[in-house]
Protein backbone atom coordinates (compact mmCIF):
# COMPACT_ATOMS: atom_id res chain seq x y z
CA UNK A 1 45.63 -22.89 0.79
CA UNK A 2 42.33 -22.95 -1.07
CA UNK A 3 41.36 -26.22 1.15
CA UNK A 4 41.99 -24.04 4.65
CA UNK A 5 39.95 -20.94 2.75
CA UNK A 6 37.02 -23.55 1.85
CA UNK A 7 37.21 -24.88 5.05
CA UNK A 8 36.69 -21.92 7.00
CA UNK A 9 34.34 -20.74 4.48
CA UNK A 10 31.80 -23.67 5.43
CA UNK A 11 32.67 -23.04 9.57
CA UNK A 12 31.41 -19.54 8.94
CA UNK A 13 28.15 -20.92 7.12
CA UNK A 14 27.74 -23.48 9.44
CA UNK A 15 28.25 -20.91 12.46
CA UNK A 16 25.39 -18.77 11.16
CA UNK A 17 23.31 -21.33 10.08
CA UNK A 18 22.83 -22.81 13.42
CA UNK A 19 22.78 -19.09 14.87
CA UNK A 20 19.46 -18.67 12.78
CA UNK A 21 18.33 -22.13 13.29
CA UNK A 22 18.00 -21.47 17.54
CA UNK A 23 16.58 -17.62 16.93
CA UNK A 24 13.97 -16.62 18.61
CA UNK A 25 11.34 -15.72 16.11
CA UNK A 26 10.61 -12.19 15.37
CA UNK A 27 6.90 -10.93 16.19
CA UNK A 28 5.57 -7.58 15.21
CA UNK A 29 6.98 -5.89 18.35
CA UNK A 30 11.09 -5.47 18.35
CA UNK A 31 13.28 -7.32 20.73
CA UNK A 32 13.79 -4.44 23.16
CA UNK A 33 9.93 -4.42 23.70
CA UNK A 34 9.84 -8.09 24.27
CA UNK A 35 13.32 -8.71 26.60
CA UNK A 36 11.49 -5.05 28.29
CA UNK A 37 8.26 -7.07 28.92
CA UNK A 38 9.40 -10.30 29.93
CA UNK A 39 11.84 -8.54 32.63
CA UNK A 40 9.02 -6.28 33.71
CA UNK A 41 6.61 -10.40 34.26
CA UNK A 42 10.36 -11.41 36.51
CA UNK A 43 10.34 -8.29 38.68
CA UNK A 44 6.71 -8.28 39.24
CA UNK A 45 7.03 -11.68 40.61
CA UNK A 46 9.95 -11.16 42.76
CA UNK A 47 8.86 -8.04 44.71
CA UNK A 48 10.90 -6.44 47.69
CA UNK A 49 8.98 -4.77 50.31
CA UNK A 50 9.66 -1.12 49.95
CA UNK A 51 10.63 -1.20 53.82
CA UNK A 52 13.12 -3.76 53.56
CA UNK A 53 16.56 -2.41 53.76
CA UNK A 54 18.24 -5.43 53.25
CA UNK A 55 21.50 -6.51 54.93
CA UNK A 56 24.61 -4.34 55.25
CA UNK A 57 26.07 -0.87 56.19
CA UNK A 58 23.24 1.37 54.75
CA UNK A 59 20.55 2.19 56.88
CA UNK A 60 19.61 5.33 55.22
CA UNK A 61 19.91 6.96 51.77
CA UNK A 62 18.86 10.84 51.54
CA UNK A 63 17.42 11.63 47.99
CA UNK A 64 17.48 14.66 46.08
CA UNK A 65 17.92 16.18 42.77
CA UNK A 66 19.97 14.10 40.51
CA UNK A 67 23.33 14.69 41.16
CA UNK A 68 25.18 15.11 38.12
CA UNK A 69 28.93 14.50 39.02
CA UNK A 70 27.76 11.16 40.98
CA UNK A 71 25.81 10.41 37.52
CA UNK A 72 28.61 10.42 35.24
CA UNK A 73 31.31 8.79 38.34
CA UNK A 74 28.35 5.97 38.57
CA UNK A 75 27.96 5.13 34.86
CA UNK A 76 31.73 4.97 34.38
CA UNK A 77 31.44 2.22 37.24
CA UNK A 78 28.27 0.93 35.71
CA UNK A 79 30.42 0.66 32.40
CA UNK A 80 33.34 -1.13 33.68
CA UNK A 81 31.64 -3.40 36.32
CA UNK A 82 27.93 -4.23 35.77
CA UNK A 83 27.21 -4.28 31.18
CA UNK A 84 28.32 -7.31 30.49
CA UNK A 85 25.16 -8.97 32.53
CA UNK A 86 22.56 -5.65 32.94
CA UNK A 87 21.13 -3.48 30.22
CA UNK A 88 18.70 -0.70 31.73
CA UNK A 89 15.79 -1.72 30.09
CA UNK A 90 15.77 -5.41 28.78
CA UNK A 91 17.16 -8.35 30.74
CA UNK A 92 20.48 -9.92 29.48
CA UNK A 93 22.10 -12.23 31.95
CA UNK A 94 20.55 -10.08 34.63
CA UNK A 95 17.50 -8.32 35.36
CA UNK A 96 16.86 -4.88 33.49
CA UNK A 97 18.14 -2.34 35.85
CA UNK A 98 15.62 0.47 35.76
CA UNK A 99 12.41 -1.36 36.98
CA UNK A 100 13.93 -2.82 39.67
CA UNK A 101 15.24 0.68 40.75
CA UNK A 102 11.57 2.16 39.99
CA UNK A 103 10.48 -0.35 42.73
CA UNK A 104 12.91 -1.20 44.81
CA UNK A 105 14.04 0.51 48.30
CA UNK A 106 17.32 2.83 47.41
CA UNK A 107 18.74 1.29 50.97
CA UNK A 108 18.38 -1.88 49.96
CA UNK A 109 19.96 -1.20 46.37
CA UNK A 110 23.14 0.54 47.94
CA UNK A 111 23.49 -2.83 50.78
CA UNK A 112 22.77 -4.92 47.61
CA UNK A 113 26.04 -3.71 45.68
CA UNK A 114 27.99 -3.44 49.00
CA UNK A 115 26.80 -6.72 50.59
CA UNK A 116 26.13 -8.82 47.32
CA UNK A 117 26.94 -12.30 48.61
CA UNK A 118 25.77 -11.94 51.59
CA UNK A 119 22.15 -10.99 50.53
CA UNK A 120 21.68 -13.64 48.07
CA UNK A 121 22.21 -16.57 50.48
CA UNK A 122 19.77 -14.44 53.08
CA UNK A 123 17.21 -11.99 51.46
CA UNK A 124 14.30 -14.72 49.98
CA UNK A 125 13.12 -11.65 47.40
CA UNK A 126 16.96 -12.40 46.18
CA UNK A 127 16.72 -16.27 45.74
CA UNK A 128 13.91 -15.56 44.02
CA UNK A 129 15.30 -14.08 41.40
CA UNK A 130 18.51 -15.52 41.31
CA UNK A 131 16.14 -18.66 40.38
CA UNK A 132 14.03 -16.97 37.96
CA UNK A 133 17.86 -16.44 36.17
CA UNK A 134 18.85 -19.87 36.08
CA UNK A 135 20.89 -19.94 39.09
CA UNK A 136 23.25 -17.15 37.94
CA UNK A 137 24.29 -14.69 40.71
CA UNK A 138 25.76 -11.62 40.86
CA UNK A 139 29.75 -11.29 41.85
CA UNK A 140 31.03 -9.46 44.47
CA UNK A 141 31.86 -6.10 42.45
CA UNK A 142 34.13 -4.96 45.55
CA UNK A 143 32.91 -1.37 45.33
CA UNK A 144 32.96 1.09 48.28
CA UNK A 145 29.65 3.25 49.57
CA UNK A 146 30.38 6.12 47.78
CA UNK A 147 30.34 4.21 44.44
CA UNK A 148 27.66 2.18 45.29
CA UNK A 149 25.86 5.65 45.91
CA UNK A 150 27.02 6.64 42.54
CA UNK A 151 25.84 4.00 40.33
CA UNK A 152 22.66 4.31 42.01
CA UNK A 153 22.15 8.41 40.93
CA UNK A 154 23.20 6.73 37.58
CA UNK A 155 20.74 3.91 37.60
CA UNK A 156 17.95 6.65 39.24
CA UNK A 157 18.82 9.40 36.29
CA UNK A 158 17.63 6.77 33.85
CA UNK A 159 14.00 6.25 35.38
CA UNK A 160 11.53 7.87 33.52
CA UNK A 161 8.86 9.70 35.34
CA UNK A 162 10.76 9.58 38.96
């Protein structure tokens, strides 16, 4: 018993020793700023046209006041389908969410989540990016327009400054 509790003593060590070991250092600004800039360098790079619709069912997207129903129906689905890779400010396995929504065409965002396959082996602006992240595409989240429509009030009621 004390050889299994030593033993798994040292696997912990080891485990954060190595953790530390491949850190990225720590500069004066915090990690939110940093993964917030370095996002902000991707998107600028990879720009889509605000008249580019991209490909799909959405040809037009009316825009009002933030609808607040749609809001809290869109970040249930943002919850469930899209965390694990997006944060809304800093880039995880994907993009930070709310630049590309400051910039981006709302049309092309809706045909995006409806289409998603589709657009990444057609739209260049989208194998752009796709390369910028290693390779790593988004899956098919099988959602329908009217939650596509809500997870983009939800992504639109986090920009600042609309």
């Amino acid at each position: 018993m004390k050889f299994i509790v030593s033993v798994s003593a040292l696997l912990v060590f080891a485990f954060f020793a190595f953790s530390i070991v491949n850190a990225e250092p720590i500069a004066n600004i915090n990690s939110n700023q940093a993964l917030t800039a370095d996002s902000a360098k991707v998107h600028k790079k990879v720009k889509v046209k605000k008249e580019n619709i991209g490909i799909g069912p959405v040809k037009d997207v009316k825009l009002g006041p933030i609808n607040k129903s749609l809001v809290k129906e869109g970040q249930n689905i943002f919850n469930s389908k899209c965390f694990a890779c997006h944060k809304l400010n800093t880039r995880l396995v994907g993009p930070a969410l709310v630049p590309i929504v400051k910039k981006t065409n709302p049309v092309y965002l809706m045909n995006y989540l409806l289409n998603t396959t589709e657009m990444q082996k057609k739209e260049p602006q989208l194998k752009k990016l796709i390369k910028k992240f290693n390779g790593v595409v988004m899956p098919d989240q099988y959602i329908n327009k009217k939650q596509a429509r809500a997870v983009l009030e939800y992504l639109r009621s986090n920009v600042k400054g609309k």
